[in-house]
Protein backbone atom coordinates (compact mmCIF):
# COMPACT_ATOMS: atom_id res chain seq x y z
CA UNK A 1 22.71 -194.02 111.41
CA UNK A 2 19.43 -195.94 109.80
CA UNK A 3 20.74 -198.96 107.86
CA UNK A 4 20.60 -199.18 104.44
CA UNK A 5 19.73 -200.30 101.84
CA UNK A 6 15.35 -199.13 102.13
CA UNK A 7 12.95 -200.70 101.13
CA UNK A 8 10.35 -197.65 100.34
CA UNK A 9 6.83 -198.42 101.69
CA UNK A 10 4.02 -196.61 99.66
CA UNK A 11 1.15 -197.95 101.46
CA UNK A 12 -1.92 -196.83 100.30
CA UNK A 13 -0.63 -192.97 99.07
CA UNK A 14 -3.83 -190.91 97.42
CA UNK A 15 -1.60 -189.44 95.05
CA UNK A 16 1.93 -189.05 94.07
CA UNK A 17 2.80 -186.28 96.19
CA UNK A 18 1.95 -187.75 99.10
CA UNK A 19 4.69 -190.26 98.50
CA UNK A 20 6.89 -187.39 98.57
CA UNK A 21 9.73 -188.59 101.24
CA UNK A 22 9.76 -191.92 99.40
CA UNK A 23 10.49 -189.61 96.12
CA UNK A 24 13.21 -187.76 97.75
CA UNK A 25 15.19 -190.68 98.73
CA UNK A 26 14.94 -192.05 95.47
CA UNK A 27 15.65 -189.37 93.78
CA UNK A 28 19.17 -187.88 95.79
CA UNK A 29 20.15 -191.67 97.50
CA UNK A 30 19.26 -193.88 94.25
CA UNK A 31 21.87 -196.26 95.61
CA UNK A 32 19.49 -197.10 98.95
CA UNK A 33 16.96 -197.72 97.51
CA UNK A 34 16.32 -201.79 96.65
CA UNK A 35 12.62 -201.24 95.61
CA UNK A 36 8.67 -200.18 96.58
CA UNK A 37 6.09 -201.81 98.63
CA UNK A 38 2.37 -200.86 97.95
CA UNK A 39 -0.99 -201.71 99.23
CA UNK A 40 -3.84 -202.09 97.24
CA UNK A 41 -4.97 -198.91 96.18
CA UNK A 42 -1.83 -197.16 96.51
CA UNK A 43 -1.48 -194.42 93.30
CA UNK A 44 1.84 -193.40 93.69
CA UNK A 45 4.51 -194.96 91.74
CA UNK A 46 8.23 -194.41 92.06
CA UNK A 47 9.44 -196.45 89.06
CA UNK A 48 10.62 -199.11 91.20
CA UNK A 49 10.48 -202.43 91.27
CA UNK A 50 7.37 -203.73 93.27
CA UNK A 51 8.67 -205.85 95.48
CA UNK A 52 6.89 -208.24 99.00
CA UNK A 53 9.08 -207.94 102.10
CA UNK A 54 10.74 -211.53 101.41
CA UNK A 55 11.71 -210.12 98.29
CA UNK A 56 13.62 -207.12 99.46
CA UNK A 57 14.86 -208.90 102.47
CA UNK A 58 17.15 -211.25 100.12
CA UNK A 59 17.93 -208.27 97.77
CA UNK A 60 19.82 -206.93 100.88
CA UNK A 61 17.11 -204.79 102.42
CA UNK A 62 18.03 -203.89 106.23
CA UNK A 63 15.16 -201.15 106.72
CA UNK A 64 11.71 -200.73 105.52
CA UNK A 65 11.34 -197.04 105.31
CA UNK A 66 7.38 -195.24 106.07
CA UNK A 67 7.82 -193.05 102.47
CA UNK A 68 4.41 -191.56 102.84
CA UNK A 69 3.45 -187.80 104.57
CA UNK A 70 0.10 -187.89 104.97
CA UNK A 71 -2.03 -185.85 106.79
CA UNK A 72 -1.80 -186.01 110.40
CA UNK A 73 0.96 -188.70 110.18
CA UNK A 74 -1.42 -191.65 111.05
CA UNK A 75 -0.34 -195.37 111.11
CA UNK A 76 -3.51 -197.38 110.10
CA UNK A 77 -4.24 -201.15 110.68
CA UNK A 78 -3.37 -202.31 107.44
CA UNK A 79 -0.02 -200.47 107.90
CA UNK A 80 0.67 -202.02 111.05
CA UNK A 81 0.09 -204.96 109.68
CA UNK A 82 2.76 -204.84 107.10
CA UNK A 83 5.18 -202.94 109.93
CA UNK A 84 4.88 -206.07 112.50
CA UNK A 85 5.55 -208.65 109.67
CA UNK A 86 8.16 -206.14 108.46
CA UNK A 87 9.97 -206.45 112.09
CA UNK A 88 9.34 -210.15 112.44
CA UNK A 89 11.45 -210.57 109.36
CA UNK A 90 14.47 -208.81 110.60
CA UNK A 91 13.87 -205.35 109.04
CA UNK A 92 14.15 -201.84 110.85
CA UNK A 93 11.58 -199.45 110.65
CA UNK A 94 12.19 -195.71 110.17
CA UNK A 95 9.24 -193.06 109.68
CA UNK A 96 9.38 -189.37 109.75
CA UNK A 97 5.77 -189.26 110.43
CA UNK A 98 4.43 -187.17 113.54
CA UNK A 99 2.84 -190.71 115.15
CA UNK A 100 5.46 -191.98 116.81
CA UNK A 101 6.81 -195.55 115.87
CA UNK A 102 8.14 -196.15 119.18
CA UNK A 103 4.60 -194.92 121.16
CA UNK A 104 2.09 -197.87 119.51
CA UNK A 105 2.38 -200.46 122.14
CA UNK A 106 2.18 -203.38 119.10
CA UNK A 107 4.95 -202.35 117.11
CA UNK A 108 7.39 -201.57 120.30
CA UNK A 109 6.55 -205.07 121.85
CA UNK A 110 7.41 -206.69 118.08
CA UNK A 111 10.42 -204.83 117.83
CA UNK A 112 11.38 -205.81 121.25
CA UNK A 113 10.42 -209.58 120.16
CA UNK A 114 12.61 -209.31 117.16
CA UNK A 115 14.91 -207.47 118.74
CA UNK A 116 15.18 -204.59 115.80
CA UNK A 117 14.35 -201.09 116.17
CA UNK A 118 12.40 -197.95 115.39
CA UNK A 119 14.12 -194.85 114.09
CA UNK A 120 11.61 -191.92 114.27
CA UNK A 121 13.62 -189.61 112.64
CA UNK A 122 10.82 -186.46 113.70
CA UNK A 123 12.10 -186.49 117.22
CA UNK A 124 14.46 -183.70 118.31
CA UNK A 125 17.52 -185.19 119.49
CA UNK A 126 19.16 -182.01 121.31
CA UNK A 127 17.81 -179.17 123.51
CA UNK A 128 17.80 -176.04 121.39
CA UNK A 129 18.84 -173.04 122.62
CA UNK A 130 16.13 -169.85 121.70
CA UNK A 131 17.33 -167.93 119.32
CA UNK A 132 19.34 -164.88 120.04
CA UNK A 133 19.31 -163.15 116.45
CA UNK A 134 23.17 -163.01 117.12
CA UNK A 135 25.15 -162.27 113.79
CA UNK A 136 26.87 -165.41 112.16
CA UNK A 137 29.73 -166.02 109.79
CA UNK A 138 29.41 -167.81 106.60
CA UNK A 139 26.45 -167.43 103.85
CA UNK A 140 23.52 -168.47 104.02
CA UNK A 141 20.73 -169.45 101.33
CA UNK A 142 17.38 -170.21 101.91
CA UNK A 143 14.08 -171.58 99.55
CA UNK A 144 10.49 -170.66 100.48
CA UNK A 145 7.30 -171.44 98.58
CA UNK A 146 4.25 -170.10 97.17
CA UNK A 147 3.11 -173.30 98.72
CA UNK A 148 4.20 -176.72 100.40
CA UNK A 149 5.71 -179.14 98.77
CA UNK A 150 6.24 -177.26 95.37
CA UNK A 151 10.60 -178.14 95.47
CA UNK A 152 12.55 -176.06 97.93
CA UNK A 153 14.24 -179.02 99.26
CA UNK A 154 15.36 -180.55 95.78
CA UNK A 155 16.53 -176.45 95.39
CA UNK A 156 18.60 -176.87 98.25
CA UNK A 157 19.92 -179.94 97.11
CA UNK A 158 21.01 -178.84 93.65
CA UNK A 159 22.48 -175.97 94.70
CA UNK A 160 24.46 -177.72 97.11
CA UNK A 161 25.20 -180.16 94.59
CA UNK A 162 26.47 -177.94 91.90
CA UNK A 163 28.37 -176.20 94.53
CA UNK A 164 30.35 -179.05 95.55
CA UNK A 165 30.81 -179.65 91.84
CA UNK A 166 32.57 -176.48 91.21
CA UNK A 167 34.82 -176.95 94.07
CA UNK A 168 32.96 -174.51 96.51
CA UNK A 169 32.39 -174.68 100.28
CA UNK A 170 28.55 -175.48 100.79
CA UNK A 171 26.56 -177.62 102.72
CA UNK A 172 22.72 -179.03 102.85
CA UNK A 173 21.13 -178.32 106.03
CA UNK A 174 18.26 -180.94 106.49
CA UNK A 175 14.91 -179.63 108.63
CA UNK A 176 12.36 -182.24 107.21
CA UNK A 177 11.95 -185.80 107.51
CA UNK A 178 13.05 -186.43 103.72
CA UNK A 179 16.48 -184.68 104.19
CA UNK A 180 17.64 -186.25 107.61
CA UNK A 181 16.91 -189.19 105.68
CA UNK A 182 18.70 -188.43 102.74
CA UNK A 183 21.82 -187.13 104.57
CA UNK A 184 21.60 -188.49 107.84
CA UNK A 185 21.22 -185.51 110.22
CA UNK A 186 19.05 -182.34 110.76
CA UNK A 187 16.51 -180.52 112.83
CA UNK A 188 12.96 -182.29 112.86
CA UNK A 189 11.81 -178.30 112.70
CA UNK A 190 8.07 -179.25 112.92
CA UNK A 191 8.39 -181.16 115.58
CA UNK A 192 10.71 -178.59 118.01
CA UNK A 193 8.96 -176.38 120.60
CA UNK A 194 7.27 -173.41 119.09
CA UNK A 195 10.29 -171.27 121.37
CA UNK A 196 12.86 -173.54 119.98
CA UNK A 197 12.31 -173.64 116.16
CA UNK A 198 14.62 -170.25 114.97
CA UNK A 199 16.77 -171.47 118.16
CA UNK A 200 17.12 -174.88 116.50
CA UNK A 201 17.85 -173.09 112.83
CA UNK A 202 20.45 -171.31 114.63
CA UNK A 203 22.22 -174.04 116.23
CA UNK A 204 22.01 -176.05 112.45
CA UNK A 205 23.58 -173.51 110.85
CA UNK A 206 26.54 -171.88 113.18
CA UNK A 207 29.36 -169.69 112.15
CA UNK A 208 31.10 -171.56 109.27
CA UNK A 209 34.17 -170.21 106.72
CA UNK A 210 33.02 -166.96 105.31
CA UNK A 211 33.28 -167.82 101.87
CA UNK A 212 31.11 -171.22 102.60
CA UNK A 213 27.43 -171.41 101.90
CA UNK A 214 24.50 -173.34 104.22
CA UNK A 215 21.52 -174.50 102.13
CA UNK A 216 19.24 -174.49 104.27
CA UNK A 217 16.22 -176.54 103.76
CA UNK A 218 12.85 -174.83 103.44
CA UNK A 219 9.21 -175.98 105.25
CA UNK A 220 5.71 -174.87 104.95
CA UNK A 221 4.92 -171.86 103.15
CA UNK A 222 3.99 -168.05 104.76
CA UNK A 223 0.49 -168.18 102.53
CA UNK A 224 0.12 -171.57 103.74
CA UNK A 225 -2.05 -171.29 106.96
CA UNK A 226 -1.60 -174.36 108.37
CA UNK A 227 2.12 -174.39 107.91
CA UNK A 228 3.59 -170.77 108.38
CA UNK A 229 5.08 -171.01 111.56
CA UNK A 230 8.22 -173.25 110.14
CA UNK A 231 8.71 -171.06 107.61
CA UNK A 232 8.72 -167.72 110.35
CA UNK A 233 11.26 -169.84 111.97
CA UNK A 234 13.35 -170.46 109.19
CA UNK A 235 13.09 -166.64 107.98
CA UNK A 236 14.38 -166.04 111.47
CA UNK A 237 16.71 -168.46 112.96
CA UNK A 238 18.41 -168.62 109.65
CA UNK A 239 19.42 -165.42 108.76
CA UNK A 240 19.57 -165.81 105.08
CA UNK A 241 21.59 -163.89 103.19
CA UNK A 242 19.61 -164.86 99.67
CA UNK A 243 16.41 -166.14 99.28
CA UNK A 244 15.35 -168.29 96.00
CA UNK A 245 11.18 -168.33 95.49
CA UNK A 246 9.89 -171.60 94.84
CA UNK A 247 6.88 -172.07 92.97
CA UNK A 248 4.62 -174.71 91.14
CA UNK A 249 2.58 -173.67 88.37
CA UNK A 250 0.19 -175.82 87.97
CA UNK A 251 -1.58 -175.85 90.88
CA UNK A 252 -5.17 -174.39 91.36
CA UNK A 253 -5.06 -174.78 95.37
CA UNK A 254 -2.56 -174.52 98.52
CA UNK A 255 -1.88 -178.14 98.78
CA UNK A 256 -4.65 -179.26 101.36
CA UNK A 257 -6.81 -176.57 100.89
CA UNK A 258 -9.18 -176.09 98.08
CA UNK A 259 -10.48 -172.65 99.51
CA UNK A 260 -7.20 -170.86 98.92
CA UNK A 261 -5.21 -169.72 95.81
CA UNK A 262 -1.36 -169.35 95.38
CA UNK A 263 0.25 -166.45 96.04
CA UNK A 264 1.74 -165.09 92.60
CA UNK A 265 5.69 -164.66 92.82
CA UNK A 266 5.47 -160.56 92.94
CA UNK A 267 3.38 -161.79 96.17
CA UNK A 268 5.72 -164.41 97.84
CA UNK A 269 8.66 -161.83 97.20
CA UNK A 270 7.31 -158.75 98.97
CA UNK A 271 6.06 -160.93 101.81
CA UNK A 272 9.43 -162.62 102.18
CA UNK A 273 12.02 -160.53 101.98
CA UNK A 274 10.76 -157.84 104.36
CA UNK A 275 9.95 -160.83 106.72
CA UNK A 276 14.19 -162.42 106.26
CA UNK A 277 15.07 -158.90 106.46
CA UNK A 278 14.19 -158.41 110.47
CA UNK A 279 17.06 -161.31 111.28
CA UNK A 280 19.69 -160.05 108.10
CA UNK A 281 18.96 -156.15 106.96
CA UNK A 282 21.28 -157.59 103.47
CA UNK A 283 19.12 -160.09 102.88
CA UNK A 284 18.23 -160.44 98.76
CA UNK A 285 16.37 -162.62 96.54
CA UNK A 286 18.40 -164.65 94.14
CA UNK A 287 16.53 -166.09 92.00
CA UNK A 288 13.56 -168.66 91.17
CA UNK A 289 13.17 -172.34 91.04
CA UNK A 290 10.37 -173.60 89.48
CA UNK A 291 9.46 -177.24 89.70
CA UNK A 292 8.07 -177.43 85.86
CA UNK A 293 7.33 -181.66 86.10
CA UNK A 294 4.27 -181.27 85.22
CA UNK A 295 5.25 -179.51 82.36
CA UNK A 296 6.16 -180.80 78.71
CA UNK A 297 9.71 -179.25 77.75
CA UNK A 298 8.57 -176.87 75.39
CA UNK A 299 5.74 -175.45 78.34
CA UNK A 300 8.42 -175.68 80.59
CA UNK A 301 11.21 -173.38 78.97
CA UNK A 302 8.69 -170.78 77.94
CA UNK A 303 7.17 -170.78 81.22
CA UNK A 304 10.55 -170.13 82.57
CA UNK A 305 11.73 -167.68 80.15
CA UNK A 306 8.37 -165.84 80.42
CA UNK A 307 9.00 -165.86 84.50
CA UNK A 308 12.70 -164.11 84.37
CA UNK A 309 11.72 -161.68 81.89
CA UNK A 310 8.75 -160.94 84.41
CA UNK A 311 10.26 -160.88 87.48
CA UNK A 312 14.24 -159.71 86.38
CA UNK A 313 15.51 -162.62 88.25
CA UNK A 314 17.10 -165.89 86.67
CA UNK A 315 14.11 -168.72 86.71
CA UNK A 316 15.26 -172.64 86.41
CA UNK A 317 14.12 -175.33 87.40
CA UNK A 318 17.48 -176.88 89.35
CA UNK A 319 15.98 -180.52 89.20
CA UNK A 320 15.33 -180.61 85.02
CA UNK A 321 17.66 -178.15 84.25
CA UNK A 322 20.75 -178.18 87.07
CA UNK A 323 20.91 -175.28 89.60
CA UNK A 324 24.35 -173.65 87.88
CA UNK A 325 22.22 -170.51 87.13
CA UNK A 326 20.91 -170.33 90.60
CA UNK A 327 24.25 -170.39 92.07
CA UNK A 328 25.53 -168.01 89.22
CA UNK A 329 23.34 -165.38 90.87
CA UNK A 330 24.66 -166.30 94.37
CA UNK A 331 28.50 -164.75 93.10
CA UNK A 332 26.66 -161.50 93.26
CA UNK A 333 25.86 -161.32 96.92
């Protein structure tokens, strides 16, 4: 397990969606987090207090967490800077990024100096088996996007949340950097062996309790075409008995690339579900989780209503609104 408290390094994040793992923890781990570190520059802003590594270090900070996914997962200089201080002063490092901590030859010799280490929580700690497409017990839901980064983990989340709430048998299966972080286990799914990846969703979800529900953790987008692959794998290895499409509406571009447009929903669904279908024939879709903060309330709620009435399907937004419709609409499967 990573110590905690974090202290939640922004470095020099473009925008606020780029600080998006920092966000997560924040948002579902409140309690670990003692504060932000920026560089100049840096325009994302968790609400935080700003604080310098001395700071943090006497308000109980015992690791200095990499918040930022950028593209390409590159540590710069004036990161590694701030990392080698970081480790001279006693913290732990931990970084989901695909640059591994542990392979730059400066920070492994200052973390052997200071005798503190490097969690790089996008390693895959177990051989997965390739998947077999067996039939599993249990129930299984799964989010997937008109894009990246639009809210299917904070979907999985809040269902799993609400679920708990009520009583029910669920669980939150991480396969990102932001959820191993925020509960403490998972697949790194982007960083497994193109073979491996519905394997590993296999092993992550096994035969559990047949009135018990997975949430599992959606990646990537199938419109996205940089990023499909995880979500094949997911479609796949996870055999998902209900599907919720995620969707931001206020974007203009797949995150990253200004030459392609969003899917609509009527899109996303009829790609999908045929797709999920191939690894569970019974496979439905749910309902829809919009992520609306960009939104005023009033926007938001007739955006919403105007989506359900479109598509017949209950629309929410599970992080403004709570996911107890969402999970309404899983009684019926």
């Amino acid at each position: 397990m990573i110590p905690t408290p974090y202290l939640l390094f922004l470095g020099d994040a473009p925008d606020q969606l780029a600080a998006k793992v920092a966000i997560g923890i924040k948002d579902w781990r409140p309690e670990n987090a003692v504060g932000q570190f920026r560089l100049r520059g840096c325009k994302a802003d968790l609400a935080l207090p700003d604080m310098t590594l001395q700071e943090a270090r006497t308000a109980g900070a015992q690791t200095l967490v990499i918040g930022v996914a950028n593209r390409g997962g590159v540590i710069s200089a004036a990161w590694k800077k701030v990392l080698i201080e970081a480790l001279d002063m006693g913290y732990g490092i931990a970084s989901g990024l695909h640059n591994l901590l542990r392979d730059d030859p400066d920070l492994a010799a200052a973390a052997g100096r200071a005798g503190r280490e490097l969690h790089d929580v996008r390693v895959p700690s177990v051989s997965y088996p390739i998947a077999t497409g067996e039939k599993r017990r249990g129930k299984r839901c799964l989010a997937v996007g008109t894009d990246c980064s639009v809210g299917k983990m904070y979907t999985g989340l809040a269902m799993d949340a609400e679920m708990r709430k009520r009583g029910l048998k669920s669980s939150f299966r991480a396969t990102g950097q932001t959820g191993i972080l925020i509960t403490g286990g998972g697949v790194p799914l982007d960083a497994v062996v193109a073979d491996f990846m519905a394997g590993s969703v296999e092993y992550l979800t096994p035969d559990i309790d047949a009135d018990h529900w997975d949430h599992i953790e959606g990646q990537g987008s199938l419109f996205h075409v940089s990023y499909s692959g995880v979500t094949m794998a997911l479609l796949h290895g996870g055999q998902p008995d209900a599907l919720i499409l995620a969707h931001e509406p206020t974007r203009t571009h797949m995150r990253g690339l200004p030459g392609h447009a969003l899917p609509t929903l009527e899109q996303l669904r009829d790609t999908a579900l045929p797709l999920a279908r191939v690894a569970n024939p019974d496979c439905t879709v749910a309902g829809i989780s919009v992520n609306t903060a960009a939104m005023a309330e009033a926007e938001a709620l007739d955006y919403l209503a105007r989506v359900e009435e479109r598509m017949g399907l209950p629309a929410a937004d599970p992080f403004r609104q709570g996911a107890a419709r969402l999970v309404d609409a899983l009684d019926q499967i």
